[in-house]
C-alpha atoms as a PDB file:
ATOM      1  CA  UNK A   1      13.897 -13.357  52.774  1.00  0.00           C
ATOM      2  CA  UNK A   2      10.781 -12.733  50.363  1.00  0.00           C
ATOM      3  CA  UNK A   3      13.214  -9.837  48.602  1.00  0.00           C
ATOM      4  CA  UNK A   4      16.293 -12.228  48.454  1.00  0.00           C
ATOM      5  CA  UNK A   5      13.641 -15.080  46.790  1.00  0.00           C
ATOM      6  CA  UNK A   6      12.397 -12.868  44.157  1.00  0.00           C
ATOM      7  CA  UNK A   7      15.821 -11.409  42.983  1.00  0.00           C
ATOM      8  CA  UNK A   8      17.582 -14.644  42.953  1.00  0.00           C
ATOM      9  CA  UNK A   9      14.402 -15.567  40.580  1.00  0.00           C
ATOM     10  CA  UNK A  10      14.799 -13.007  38.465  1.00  0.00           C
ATOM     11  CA  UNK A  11      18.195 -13.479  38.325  1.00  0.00           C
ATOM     12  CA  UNK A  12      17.671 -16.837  36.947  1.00  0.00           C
ATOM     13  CA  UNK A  13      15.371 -16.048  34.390  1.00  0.00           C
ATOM     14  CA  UNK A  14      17.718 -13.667  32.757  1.00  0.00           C
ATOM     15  CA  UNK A  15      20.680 -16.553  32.894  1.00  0.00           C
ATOM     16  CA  UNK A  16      18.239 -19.142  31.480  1.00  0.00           C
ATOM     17  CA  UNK A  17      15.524 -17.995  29.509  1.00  0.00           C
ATOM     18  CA  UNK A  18      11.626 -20.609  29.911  1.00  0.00           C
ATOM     19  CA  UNK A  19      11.250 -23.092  27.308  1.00  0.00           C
ATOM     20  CA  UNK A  20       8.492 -20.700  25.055  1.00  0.00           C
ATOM     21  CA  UNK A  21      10.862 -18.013  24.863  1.00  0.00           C
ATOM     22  CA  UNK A  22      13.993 -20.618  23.352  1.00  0.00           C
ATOM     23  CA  UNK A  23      11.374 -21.877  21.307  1.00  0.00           C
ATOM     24  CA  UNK A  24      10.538 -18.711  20.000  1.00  0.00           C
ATOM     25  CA  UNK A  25      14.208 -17.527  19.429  1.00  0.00           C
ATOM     26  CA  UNK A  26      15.035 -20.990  18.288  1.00  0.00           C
ATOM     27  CA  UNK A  27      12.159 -20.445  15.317  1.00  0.00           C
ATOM     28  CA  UNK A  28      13.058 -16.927  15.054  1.00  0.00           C
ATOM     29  CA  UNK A  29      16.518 -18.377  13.811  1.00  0.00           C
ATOM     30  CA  UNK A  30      15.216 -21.102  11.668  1.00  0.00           C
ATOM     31  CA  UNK A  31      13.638 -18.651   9.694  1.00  0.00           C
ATOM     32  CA  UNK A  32      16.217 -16.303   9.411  1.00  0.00           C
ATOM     33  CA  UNK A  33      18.096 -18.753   7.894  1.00  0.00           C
ATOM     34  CA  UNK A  34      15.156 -20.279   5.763  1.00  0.00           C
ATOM     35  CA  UNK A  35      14.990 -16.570   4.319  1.00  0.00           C
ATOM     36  CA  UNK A  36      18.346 -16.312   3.373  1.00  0.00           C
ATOM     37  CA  UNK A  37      19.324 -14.741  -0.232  1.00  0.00           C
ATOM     38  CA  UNK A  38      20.102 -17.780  -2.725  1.00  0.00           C
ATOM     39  CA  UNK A  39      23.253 -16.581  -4.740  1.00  0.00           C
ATOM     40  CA  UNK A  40      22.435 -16.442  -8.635  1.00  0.00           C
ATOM     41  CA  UNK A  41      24.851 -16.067 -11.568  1.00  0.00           C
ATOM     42  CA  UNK A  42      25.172 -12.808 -13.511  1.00  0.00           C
ATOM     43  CA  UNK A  43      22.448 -13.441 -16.881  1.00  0.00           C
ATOM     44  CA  UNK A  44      23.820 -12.236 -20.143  1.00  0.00           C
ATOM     45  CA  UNK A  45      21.738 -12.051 -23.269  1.00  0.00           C
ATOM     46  CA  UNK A  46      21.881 -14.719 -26.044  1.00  0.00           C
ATOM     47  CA  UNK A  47      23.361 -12.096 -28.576  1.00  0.00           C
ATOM     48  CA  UNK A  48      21.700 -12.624 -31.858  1.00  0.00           C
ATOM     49  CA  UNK A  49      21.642 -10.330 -34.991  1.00  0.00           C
ATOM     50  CA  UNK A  50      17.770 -10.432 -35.514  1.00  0.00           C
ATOM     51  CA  UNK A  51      16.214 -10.806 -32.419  1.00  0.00           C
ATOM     52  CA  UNK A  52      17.003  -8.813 -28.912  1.00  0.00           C
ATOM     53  CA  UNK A  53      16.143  -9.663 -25.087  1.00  0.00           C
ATOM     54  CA  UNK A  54      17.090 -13.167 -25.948  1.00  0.00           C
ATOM     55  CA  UNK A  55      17.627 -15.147 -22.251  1.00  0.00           C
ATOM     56  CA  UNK A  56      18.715 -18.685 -21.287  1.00  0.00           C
ATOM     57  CA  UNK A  57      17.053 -19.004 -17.955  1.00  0.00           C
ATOM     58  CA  UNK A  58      19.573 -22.115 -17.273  1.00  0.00           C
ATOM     59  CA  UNK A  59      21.590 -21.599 -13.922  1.00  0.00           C
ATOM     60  CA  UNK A  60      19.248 -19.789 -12.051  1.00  0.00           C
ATOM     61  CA  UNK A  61      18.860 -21.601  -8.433  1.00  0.00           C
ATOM     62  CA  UNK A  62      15.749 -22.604  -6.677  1.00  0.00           C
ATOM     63  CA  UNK A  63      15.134 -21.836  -3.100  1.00  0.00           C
ATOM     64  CA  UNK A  64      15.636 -25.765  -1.771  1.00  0.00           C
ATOM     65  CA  UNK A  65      19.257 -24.849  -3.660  1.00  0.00           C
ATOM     66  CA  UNK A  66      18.500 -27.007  -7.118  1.00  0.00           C
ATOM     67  CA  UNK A  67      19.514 -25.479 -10.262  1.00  0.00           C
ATOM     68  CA  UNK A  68      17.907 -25.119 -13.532  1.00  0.00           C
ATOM     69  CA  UNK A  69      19.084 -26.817 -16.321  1.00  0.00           C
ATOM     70  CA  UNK A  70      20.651 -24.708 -19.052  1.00  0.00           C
ATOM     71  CA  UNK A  71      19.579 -24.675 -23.180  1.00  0.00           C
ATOM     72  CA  UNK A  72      16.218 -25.519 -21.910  1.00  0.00           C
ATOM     73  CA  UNK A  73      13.769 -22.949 -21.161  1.00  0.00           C
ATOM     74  CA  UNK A  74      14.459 -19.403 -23.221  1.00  0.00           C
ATOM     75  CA  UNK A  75      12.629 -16.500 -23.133  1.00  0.00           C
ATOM     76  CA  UNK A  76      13.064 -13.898 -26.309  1.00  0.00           C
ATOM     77  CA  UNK A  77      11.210 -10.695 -28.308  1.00  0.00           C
ATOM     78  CA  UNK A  78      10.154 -11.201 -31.490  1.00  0.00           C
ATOM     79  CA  UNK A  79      11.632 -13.255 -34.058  1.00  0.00           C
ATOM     80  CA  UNK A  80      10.951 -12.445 -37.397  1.00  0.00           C
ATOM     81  CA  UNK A  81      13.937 -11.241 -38.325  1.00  0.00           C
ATOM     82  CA  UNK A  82      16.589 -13.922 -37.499  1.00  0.00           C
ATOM     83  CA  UNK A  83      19.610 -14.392 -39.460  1.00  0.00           C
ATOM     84  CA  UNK A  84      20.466 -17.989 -40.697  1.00  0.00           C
ATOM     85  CA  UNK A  85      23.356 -17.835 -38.187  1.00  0.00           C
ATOM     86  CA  UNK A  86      21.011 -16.849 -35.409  1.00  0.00           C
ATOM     87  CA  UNK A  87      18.351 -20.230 -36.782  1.00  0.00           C
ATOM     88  CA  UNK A  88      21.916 -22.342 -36.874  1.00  0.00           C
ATOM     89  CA  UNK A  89      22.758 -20.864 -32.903  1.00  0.00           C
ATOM     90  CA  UNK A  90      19.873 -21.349 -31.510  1.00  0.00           C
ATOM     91  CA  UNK A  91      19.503 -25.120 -33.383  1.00  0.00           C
ATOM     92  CA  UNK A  92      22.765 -25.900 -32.572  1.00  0.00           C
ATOM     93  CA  UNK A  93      24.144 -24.556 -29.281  1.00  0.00           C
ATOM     94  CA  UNK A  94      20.708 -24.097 -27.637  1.00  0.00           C
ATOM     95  CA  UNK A  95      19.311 -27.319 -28.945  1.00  0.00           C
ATOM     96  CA  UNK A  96      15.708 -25.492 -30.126  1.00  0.00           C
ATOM     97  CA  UNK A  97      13.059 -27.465 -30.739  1.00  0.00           C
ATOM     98  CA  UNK A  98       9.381 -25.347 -30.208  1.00  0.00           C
ATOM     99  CA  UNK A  99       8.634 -21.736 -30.600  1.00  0.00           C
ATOM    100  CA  UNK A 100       5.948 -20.231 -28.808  1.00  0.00           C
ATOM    101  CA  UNK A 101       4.431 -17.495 -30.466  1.00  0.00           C
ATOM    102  CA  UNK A 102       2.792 -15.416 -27.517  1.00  0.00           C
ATOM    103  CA  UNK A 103       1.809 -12.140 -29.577  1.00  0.00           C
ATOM    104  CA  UNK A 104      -1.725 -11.393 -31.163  1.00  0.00           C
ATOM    105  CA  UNK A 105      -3.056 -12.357 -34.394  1.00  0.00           C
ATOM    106  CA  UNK A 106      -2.162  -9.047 -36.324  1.00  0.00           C
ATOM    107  CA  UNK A 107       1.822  -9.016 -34.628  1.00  0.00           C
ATOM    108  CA  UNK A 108       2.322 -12.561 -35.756  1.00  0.00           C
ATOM    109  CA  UNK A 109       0.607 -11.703 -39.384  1.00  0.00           C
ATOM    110  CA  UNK A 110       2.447  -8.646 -39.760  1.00  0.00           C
ATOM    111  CA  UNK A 111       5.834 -10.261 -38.799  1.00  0.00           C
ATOM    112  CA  UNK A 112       5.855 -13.725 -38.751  1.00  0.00           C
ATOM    113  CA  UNK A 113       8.581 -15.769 -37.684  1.00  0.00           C
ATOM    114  CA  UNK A 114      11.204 -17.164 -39.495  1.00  0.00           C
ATOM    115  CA  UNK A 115      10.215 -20.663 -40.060  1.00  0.00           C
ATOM    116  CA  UNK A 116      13.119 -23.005 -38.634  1.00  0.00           C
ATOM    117  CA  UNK A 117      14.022 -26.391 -39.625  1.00  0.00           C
ATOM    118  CA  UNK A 118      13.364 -29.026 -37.179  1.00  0.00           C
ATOM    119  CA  UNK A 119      11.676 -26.469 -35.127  1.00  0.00           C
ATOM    120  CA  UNK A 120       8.208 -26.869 -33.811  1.00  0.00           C
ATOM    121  CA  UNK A 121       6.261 -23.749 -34.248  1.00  0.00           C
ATOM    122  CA  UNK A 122       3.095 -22.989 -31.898  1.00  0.00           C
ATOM    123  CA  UNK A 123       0.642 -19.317 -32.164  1.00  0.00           C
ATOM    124  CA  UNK A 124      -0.262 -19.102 -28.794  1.00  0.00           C
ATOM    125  CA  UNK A 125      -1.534 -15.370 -28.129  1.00  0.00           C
ATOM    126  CA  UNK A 126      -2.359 -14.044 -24.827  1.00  0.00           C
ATOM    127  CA  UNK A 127      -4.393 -11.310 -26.320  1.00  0.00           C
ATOM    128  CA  UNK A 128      -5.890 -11.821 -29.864  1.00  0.00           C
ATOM    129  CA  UNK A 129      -5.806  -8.143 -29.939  1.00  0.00           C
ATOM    130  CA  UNK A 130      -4.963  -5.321 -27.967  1.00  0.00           C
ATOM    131  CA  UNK A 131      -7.121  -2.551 -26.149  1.00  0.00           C
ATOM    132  CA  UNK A 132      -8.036   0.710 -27.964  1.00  0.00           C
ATOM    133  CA  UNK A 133      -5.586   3.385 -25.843  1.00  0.00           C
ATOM    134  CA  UNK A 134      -7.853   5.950 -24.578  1.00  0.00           C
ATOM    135  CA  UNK A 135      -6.489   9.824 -26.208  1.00  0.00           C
ATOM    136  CA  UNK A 136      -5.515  10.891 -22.697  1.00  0.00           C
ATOM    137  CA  UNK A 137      -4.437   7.774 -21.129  1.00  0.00           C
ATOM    138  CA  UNK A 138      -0.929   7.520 -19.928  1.00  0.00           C
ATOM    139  CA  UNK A 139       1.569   4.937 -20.931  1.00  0.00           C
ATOM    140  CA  UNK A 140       1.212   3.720 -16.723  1.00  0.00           C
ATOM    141  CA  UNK A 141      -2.088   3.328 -16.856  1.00  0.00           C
ATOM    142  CA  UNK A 142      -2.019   1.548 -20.565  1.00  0.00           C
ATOM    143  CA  UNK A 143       0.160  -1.234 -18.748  1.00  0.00           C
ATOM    144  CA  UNK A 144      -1.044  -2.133 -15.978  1.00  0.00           C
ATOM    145  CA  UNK A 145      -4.622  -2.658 -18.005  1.00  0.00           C
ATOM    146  CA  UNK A 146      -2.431  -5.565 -19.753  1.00  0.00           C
ATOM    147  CA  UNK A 147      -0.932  -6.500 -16.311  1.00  0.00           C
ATOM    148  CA  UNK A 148      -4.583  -7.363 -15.101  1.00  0.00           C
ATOM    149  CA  UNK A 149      -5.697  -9.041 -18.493  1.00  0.00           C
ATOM    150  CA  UNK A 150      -2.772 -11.291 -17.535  1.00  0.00           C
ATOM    151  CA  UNK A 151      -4.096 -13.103 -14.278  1.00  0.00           C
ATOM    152  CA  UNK A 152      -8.139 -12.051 -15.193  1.00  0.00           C
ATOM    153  CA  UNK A 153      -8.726 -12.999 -18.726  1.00  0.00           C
ATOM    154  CA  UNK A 154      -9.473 -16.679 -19.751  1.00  0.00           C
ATOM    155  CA  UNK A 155      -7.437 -15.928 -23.313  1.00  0.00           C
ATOM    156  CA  UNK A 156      -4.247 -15.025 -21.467  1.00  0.00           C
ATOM    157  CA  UNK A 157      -4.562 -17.850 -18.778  1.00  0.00           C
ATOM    158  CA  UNK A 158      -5.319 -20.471 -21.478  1.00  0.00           C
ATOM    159  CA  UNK A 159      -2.135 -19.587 -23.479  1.00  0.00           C
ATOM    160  CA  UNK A 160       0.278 -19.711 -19.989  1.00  0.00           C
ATOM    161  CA  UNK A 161      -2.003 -23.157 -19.648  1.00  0.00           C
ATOM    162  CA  UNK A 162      -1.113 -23.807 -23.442  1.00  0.00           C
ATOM    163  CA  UNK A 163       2.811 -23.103 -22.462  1.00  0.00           C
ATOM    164  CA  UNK A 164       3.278 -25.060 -19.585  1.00  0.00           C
ATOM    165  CA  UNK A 165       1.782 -27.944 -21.835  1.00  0.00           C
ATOM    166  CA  UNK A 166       4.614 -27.141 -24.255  1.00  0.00           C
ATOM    167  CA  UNK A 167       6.849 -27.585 -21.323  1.00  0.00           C
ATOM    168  CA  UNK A 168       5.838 -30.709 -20.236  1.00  0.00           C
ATOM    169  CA  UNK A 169       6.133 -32.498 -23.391  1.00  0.00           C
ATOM    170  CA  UNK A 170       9.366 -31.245 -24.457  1.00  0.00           C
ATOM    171  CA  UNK A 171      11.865 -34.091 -26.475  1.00  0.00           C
ATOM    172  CA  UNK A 172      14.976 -34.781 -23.994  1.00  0.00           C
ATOM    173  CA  UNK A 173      17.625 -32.809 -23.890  1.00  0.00           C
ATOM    174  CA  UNK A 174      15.893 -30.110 -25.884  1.00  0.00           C
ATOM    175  CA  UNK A 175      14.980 -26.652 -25.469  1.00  0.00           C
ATOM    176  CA  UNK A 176      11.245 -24.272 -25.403  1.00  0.00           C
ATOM    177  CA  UNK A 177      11.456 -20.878 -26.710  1.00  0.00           C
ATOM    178  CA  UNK A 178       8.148 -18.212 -25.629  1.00  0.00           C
ATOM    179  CA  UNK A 179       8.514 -14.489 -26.967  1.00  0.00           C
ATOM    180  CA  UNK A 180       5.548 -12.088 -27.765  1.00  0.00           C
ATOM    181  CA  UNK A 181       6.951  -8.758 -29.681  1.00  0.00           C
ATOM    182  CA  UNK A 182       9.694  -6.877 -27.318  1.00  0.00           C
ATOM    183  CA  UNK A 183       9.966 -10.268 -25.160  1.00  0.00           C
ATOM    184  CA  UNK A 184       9.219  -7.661 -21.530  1.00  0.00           C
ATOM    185  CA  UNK A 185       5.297  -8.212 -21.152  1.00  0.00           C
ATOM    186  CA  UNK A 186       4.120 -11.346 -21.859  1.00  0.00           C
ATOM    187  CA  UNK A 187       6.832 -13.285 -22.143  1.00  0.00           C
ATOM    188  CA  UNK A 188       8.105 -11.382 -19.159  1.00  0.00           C
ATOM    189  CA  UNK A 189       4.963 -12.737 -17.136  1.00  0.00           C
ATOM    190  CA  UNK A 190       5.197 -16.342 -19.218  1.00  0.00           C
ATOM    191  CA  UNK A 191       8.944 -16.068 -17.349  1.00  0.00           C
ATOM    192  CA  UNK A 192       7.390 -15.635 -13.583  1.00  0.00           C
ATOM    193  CA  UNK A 193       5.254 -18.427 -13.697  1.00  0.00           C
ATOM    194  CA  UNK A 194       7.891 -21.042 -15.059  1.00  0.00           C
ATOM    195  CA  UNK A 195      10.178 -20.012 -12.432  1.00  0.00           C
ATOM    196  CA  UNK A 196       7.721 -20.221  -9.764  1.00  0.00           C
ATOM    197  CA  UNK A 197       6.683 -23.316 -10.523  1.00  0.00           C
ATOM    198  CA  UNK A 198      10.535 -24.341 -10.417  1.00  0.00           C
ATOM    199  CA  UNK A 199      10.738 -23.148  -7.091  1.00  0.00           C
ATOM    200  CA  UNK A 200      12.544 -19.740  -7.840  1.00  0.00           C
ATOM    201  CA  UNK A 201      12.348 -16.797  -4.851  1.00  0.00           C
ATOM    202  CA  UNK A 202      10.247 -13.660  -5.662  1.00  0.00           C
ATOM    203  CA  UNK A 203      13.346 -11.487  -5.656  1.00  0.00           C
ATOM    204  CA  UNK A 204      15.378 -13.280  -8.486  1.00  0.00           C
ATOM    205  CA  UNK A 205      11.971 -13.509 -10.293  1.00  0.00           C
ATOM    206  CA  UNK A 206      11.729  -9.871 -10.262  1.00  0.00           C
ATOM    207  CA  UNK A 207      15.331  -9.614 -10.995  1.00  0.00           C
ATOM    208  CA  UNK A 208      15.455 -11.497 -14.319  1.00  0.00           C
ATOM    209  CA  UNK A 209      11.817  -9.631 -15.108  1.00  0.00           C
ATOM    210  CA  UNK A 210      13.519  -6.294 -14.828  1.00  0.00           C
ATOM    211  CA  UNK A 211      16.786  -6.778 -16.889  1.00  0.00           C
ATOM    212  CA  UNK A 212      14.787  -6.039 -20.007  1.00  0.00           C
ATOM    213  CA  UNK A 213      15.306  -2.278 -19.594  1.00  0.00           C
ATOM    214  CA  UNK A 214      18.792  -3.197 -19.349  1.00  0.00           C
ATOM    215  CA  UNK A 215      18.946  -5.828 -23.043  1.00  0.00           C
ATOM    216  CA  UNK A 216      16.281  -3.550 -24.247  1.00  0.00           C
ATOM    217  CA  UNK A 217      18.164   0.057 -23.621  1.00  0.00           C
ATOM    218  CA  UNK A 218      19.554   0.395 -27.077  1.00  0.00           C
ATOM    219  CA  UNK A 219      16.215  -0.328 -29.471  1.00  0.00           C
ATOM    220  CA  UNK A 220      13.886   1.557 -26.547  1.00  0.00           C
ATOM    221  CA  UNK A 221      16.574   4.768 -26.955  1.00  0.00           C
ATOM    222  CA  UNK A 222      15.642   4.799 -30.737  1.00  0.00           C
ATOM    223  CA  UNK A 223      12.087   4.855 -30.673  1.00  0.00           C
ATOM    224  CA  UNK A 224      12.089   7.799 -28.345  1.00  0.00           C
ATOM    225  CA  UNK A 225      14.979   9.304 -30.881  1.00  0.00           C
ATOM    226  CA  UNK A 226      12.770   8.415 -33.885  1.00  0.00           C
ATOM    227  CA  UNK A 227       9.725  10.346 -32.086  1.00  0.00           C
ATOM    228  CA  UNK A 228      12.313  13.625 -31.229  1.00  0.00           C
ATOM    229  CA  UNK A 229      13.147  13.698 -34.516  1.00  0.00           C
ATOM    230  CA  UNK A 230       9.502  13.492 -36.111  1.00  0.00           C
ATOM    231  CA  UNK A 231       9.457  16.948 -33.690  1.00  0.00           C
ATOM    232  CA  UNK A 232       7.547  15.271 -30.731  1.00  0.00           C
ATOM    233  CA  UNK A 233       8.219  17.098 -27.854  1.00  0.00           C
ATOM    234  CA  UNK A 234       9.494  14.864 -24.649  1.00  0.00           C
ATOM    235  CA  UNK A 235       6.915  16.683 -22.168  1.00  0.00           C
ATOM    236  CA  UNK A 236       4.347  15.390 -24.536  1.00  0.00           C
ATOM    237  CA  UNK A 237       1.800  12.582 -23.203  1.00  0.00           C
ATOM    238  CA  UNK A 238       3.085  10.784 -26.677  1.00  0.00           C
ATOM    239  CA  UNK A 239       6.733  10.825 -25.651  1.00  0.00           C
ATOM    240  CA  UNK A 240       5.874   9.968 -22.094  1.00  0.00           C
ATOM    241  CA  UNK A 241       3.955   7.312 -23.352  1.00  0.00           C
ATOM    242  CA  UNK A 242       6.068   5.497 -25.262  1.00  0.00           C
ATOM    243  CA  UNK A 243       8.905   5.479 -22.815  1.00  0.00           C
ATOM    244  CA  UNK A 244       6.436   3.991 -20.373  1.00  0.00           C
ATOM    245  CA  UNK A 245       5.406   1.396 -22.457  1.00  0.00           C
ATOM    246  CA  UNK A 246       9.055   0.399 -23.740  1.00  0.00           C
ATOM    247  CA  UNK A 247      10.010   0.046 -20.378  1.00  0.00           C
ATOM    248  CA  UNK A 248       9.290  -3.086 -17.572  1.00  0.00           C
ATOM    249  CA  UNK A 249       8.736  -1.003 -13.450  1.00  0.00           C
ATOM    250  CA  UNK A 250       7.709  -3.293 -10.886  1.00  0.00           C
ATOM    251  CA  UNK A 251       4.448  -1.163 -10.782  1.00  0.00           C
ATOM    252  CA  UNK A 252       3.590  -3.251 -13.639  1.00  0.00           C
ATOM    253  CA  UNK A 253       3.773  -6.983 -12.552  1.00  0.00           C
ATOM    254  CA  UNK A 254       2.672  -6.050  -8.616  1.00  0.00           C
ATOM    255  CA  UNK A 255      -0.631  -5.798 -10.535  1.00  0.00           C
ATOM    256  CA  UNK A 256      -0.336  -8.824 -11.276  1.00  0.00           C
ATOM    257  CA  UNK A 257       1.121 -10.222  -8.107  1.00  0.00           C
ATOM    258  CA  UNK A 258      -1.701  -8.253  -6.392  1.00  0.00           C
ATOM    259  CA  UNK A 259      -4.843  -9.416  -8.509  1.00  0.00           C
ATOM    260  CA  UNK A 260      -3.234 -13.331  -8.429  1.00  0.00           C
ATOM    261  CA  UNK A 261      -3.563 -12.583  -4.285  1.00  0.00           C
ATOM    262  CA  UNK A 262      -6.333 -11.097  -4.449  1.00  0.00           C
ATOM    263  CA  UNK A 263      -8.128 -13.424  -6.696  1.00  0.00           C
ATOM    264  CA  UNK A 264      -6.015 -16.764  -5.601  1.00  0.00           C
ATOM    265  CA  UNK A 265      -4.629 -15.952  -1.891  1.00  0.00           C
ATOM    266  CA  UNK A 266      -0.689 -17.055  -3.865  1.00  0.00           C
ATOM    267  CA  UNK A 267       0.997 -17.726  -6.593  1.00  0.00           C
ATOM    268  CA  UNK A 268       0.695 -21.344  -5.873  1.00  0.00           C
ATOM    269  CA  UNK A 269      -2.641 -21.813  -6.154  1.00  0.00           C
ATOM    270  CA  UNK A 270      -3.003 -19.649  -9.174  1.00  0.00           C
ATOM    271  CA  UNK A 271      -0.558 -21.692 -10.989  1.00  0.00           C
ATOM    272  CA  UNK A 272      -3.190 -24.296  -9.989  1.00  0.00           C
ATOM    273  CA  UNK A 273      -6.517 -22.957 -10.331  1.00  0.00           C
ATOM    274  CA  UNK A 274      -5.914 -20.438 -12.786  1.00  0.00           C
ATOM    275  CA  UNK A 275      -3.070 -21.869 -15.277  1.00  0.00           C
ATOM    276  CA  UNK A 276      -4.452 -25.500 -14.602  1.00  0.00           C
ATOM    277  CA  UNK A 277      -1.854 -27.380 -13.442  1.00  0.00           C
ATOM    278  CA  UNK A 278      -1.703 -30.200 -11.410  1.00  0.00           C
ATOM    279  CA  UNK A 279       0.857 -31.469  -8.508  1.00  0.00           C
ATOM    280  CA  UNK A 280       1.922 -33.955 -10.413  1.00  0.00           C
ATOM    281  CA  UNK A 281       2.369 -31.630 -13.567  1.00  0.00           C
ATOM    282  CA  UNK A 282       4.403 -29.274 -11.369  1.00  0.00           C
ATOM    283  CA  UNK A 283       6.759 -32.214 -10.138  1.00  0.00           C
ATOM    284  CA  UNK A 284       7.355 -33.398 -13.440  1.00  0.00           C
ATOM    285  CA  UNK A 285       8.559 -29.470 -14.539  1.00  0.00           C
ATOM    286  CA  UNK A 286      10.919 -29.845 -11.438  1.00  0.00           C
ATOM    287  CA  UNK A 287      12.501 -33.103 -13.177  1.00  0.00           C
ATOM    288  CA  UNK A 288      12.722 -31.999 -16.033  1.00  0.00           C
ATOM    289  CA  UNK A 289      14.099 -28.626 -16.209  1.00  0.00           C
ATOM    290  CA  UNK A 290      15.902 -28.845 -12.622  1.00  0.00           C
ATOM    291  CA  UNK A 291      18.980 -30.406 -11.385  1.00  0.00           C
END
């Protein structure tokens, strides 16, 4: 009898599992489906004759499935050599109206951007100059030196602070422009925090961060060319160097990601406590730049 009791039991656990294990596959499923891939459009450069890596990040989708709103926010490497048909695109089709200058004091005196009518122009460095490269130090080690200045340094978080202010009091229906010299490093990181603080998912953050090997494969293929033909040899740490330093790797912004946890616990509350912004400044971004 005490045999038949426990089987039958048994048997009816397996048929109808208790309440904490439903619960538990019942959450189990909830997050599967809260972790689910958000589907984002292809990004194509903004082709312009004097200026490379030149983005629109309009159409990318937010995790709560928003979208942002296109000829808004653009990302870009330097500009000091834009055409008049590149000012009159970016005027007219992207609706321009402020230029964030995120490169040091001796980039933006050396090339300076092309002044453009009707558009706001604003130095903002991140770095008023850059480190002395130790003789032996490796391209690697170079950047991820300027991935921690990102996220440690009171310079660099006061101009991501001075860009998000930019943001925030941008005309209507008008566009913000950021770009340091090759538009990868700092305006690459300028790029992660604006889409977090839209509510973008890590991957497609990485994503769009990556694709300037891809708009920058043509000018990085020169400057390793130029250095072949002064008779640098690729196995030197010169060569290696350069190529390391041309190019965006994850390596590079996980230091960042790492320090901002480190430092923060998330991204969230660096965008707080380190960038400065409020709740209320973050909900006004949403509005603004998402639909």
């Amino acid at each position: 009898m005490r045999k038949s009791v426990i089987v039958a039991m048994l048997a009816l656990s397996a048929v109808a599992p208790s309440t904490s294990v439903a619960n538990s596959l019942l959450a189990h499923a909830a997050t599967k489906k809260s972790t689910k891939t958000v589907k984002q459009p292809k990004v194509k450069q903004i082709k312009l004759q004097g200026a490379v890596n030149v983005r629109d990040l309009g159409g990318y989708r937010t995790k709560d499935g928003k979208t942002i709103k296109k000829h808004k926010l653009l990302r870009s490497a330097a500009l000091g050599t834009l055409t008049k048909a590149d000012t009159k695109k970016l005027v007219q089709t992207y609706h321009l109206a402020t230029d964030i200058d995120l490169r040091t004091d001796g980039e933006a005196k050396k090339s300076p951007d092309v002044k453009i009518k009707g558009v706001k122009y604003r130095f903002d460095p991140v770095m008023h100059n850059f480190s002395k490269i130790g003789k032996t130090e490796s391209g690697e080690q170079v950047m991820t030196h300027t991935y921690r200045q990102f996220v440690t340094t009171k310079d660099a978080r006061k101009a991501y602070h001075n860009l998000f202010e930019q943001l925030l009091h941008n005309p209507k229906n008008k566009a913000v422009l950021w770009h340091c010299s090759a538009g990868k490093d700092r305006a690459g990181m300028g790029s992660v925090l604006v889409l977090s603080a839209l509510g973008v998912d890590r991957k497609t953050i990485n994503h769009d961060f990556m694709l300037s090997n891809k708009f920058r494969a043509s000018v990085n293929k020169q400057h390793l060319a130029a250095l072949t033909a002064k008779g640098v040899s690729k196995k030197s740490l010169d060569y290696k160097r350069k190529k390391a330093m041309d190019a965006v790797k994850m390596a590079y912004i996980n230091t960042s990601y790492k320090l901002i946890k480190k430092d923060y616990g998330s991204m969230n509350n660096f965008l707080h406590k380190g960038i400065g912004l409020t709740n209320s400044d973050i909900t006004k971004l949403q509005k603004m730049y998402l639909k």
